[in-house]
Protein backbone atom coordinates (compact mmCIF):
# COMPACT_ATOMS: atom_id res chain seq x y z
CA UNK A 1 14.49 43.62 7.09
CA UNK A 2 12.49 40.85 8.47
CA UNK A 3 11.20 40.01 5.39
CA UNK A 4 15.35 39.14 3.86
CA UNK A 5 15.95 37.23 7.18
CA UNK A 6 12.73 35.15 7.25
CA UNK A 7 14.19 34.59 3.68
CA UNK A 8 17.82 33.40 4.89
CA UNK A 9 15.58 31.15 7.71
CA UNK A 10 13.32 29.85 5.04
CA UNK A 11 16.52 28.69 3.22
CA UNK A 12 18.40 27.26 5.69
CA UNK A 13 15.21 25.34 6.72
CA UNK A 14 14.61 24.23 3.03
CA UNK A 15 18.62 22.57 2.76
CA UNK A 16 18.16 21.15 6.65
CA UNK A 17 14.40 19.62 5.49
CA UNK A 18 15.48 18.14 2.57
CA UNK A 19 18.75 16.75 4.19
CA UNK A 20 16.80 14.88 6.56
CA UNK A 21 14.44 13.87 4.10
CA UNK A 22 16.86 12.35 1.99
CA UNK A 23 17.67 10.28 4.73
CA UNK A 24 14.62 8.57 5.13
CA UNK A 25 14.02 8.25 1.68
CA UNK A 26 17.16 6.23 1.42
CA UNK A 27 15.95 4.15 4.48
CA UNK A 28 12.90 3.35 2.89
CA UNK A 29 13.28 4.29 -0.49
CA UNK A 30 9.91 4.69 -2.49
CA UNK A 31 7.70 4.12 0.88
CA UNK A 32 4.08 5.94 -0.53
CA UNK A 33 4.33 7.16 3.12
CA UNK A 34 7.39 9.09 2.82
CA UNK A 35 5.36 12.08 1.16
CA UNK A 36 3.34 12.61 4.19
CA UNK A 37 6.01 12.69 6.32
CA UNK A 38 8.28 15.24 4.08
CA UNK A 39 5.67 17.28 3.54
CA UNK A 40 5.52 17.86 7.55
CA UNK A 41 9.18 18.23 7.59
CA UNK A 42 8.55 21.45 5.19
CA UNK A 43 5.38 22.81 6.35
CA UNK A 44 5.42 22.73 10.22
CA UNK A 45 8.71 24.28 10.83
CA UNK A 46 7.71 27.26 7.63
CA UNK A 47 4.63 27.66 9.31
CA UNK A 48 6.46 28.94 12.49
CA UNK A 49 9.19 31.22 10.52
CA UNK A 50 6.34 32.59 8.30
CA UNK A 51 3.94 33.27 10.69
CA UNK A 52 1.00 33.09 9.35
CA UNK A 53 -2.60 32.20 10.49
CA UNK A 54 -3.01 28.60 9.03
CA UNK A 55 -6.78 27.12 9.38
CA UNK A 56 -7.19 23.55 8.03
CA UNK A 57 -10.62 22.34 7.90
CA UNK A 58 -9.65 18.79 5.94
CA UNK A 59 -11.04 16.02 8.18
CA UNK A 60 -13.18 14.21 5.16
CA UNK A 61 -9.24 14.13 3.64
CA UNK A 62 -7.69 12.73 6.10
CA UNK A 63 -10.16 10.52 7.39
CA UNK A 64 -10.63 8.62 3.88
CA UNK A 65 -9.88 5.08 4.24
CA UNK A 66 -9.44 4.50 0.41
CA UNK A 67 -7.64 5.45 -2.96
CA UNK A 68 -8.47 8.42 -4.32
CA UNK A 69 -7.20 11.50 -6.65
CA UNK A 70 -6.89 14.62 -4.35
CA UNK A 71 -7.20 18.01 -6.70
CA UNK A 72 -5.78 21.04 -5.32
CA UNK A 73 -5.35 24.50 -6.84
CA UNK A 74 -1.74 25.70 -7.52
CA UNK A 75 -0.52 29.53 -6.51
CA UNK A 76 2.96 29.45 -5.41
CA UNK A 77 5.80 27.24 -4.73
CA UNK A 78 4.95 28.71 -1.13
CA UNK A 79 1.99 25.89 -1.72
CA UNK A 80 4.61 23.21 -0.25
CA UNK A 81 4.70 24.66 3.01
CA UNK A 82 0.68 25.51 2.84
CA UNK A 83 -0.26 22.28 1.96
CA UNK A 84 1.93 20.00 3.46
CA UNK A 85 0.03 19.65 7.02
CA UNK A 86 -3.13 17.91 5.36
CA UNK A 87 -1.34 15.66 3.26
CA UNK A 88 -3.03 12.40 3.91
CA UNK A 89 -0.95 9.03 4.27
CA UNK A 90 -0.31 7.14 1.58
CA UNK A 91 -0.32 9.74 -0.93
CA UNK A 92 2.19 10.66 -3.67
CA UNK A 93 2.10 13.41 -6.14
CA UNK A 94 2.44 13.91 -9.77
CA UNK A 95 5.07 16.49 -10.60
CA UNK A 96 7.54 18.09 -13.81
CA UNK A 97 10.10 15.65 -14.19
CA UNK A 98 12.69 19.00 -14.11
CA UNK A 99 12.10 18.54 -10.60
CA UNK A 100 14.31 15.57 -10.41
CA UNK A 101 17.13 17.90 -10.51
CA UNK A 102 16.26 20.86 -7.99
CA UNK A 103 18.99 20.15 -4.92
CA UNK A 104 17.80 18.23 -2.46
CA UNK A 105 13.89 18.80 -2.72
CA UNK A 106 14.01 17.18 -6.71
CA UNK A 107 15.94 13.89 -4.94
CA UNK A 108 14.05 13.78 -2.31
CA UNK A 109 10.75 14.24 -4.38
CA UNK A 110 11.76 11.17 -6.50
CA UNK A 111 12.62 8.99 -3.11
CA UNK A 112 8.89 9.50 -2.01
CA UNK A 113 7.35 7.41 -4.45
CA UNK A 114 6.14 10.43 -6.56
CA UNK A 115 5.83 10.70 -9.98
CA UNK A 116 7.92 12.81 -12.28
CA UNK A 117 6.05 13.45 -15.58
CA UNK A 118 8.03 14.57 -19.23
CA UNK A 119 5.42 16.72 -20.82
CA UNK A 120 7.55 17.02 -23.79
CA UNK A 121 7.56 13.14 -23.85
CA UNK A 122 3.75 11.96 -25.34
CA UNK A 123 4.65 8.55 -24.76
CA UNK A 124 6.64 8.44 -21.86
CA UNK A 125 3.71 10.80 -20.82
CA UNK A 126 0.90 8.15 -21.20
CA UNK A 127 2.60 5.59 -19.54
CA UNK A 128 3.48 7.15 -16.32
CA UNK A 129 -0.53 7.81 -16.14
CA UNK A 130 -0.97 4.11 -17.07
CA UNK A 131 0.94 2.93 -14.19
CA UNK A 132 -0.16 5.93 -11.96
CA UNK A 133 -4.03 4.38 -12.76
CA UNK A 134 -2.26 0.67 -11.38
CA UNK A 135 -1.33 2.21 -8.50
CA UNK A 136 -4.58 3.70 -7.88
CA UNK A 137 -6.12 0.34 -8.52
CA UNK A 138 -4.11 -2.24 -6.48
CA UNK A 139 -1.90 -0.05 -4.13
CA UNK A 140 -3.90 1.28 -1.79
CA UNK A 141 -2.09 4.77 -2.73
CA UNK A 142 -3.66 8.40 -3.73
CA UNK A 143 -2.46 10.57 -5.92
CA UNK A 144 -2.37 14.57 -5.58
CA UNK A 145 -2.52 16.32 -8.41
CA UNK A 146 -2.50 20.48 -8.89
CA UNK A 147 -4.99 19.53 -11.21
CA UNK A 148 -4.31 23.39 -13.16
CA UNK A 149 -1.10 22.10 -14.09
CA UNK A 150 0.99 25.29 -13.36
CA UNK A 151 0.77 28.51 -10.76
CA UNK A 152 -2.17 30.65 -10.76
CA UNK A 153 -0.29 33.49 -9.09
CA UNK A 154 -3.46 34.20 -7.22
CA UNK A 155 -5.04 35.27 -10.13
CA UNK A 156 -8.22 33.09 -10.21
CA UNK A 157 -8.42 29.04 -10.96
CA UNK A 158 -6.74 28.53 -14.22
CA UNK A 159 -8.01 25.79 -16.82
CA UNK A 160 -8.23 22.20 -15.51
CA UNK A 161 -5.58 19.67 -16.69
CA UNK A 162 -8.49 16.53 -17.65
CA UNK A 163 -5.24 13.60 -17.00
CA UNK A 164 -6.30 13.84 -13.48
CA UNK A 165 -10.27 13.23 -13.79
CA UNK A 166 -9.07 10.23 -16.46
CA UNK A 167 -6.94 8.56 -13.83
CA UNK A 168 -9.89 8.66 -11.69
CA UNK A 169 -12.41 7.22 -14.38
CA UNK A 170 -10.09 4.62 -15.20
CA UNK A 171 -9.33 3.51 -11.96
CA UNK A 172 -13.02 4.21 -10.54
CA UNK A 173 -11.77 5.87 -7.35
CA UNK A 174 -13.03 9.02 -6.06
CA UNK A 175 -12.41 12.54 -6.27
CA UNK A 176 -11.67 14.66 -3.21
CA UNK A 177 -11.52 18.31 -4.39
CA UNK A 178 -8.87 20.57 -1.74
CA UNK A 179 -8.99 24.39 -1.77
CA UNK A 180 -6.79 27.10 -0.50
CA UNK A 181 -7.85 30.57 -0.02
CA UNK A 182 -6.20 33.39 -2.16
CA UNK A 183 -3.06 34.05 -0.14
CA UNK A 184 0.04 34.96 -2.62
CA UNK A 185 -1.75 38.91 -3.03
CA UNK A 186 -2.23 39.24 0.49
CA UNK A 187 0.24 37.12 2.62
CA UNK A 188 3.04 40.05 4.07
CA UNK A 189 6.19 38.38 4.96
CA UNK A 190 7.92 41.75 6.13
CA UNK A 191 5.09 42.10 9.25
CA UNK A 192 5.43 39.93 12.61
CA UNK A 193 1.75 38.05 11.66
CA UNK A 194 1.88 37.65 7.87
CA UNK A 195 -1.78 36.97 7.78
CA UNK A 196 -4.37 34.47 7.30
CA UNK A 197 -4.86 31.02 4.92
CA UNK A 198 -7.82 28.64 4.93
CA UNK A 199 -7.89 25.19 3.57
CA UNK A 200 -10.47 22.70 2.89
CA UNK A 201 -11.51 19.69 1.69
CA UNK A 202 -14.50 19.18 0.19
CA UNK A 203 -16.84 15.65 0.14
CA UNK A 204 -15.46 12.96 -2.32
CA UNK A 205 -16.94 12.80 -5.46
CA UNK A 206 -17.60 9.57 -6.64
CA UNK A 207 -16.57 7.90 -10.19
CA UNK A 208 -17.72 4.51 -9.95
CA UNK A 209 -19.62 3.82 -13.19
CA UNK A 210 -18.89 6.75 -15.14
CA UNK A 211 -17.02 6.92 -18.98
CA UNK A 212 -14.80 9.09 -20.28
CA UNK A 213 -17.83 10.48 -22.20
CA UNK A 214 -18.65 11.60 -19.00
CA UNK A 215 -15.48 13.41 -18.36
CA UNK A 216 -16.56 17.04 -19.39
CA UNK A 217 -19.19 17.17 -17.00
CA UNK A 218 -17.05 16.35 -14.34
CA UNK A 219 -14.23 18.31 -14.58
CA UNK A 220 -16.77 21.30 -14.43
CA UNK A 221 -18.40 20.06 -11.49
CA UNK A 222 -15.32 20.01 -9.60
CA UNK A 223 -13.87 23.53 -10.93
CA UNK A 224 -17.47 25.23 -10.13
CA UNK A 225 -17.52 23.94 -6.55
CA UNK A 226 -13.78 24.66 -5.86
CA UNK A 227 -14.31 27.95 -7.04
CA UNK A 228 -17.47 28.67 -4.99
CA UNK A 229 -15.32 27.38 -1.66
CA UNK A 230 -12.31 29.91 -2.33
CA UNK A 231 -14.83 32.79 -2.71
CA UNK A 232 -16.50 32.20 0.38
CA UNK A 233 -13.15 31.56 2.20
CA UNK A 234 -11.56 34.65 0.55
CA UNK A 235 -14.61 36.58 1.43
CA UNK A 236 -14.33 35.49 5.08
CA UNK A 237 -11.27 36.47 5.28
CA UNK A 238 -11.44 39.87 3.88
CA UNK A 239 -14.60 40.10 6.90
CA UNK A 240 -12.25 39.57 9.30
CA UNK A 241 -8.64 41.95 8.15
């Protein structure tokens, strides 16, 4: 029972977020700010319907004074409401351009200043990383990127995507891996406290000066130290339940 009418809340919440959204996108349409903001529409009212235990430990994110490409890993569409407290300023995402047409949220989405990639599209493809690399460049602007490309489900990191670690190289901005803890499994919507979901950021990792020879090397880096940071938060967590 409370799990249907957090469910009726939750959408209620989603139609009133986006509405309001909407509205400042159209009052400052394409603002690289307006992602930040949105994001905190979303996520600090779903915190407080969902009840759950969030712990943020992302100060090095949101105290970075530069461009950068933020990699996060991808379990749910729950991740909106997760993620969308450290969500630094300045920052749009790269998304499916299907989401263009989701009610509300695929609108809104596009109003931010994010971008909507066509994976079917090879050249339309390339180019919205070629002027996603500009932006990196010359806009003072970050880009967020589920760098697995689709939902894990919660059932360990998936392969990495490599567009985001070329969009780095190419731009010679940093990298600022951002992990969640394994929550989709264990998160229980039908209790009063749901349960409990880390977050952190880890230290930049710098690309000034590297190739894309270089780019293998890298992407591993980054996977083997995001994994090692959801183990130990998972395993924290599990200490304390």
């Amino acid at each position: 029972m409370l799990f249907l009418l957090r469910m009726l809340a939750m959408g209620v919440h989603f139609i009133l977020a986006g509405t309001l959204g909407l509205l400042l996108g159209i009052c400052r349409p394409f603002n690289p700010d307006n992602s930040r903001l949105c994001a905190r529409l979303y996520s600090v009212p779903a915190q407080w319907l969902l009840r759950w235990r969030l712990k943020a430990d992302a100060k090095g994110l949101l105290e970075h004074q530069r461009s950068c490409v933020i990699i996060a890993n991808h379990q749910s569409n729950y991740d909106l409401y997760v993620l969308g407290r450290v969500v630094p300023e300045r920052t749009v995402s790269i998304g499916k351009k299907s989401l263009k047409w989701v009610p509300f949220f695929g609108q809104l989405y596009w109003l931010s200043g994010n971008v909507l990639l066509d994976r079917g599209n090879a050249a339309s493809a390339k180019q919205s990383m070629l002027t996603t690399t500009e932006t990196l460049r010359n806009k003072d602007t970050s880009i967020w990127v589920f760098v697995e490309g689709t939902r894990n489900l919660g059932k360990g990191l998936l392969p990495f995507k490599k567009g985001a670690f070329q969009m780095a190289i190419a731009a010679g901005v940093p990298i600022i891996p951002v992990c969640v803890s394994t929550y989709i499994n264990h998160i229980q919507l039908n209790r009063w406290d749901s349960g409990e979901i880390m977050i952190r950021s880890l230290p930049a990792i710098p690309t000034e000066g590297l190739s894309q020879d270089d780019l293998p090397q890298l992407v591993e880096t980054c996977r083997q130290q995001m994994q090692q940071c959801i183990e130990e938060m998972d395993q924290q967590i599990s200490q304390r339940a």
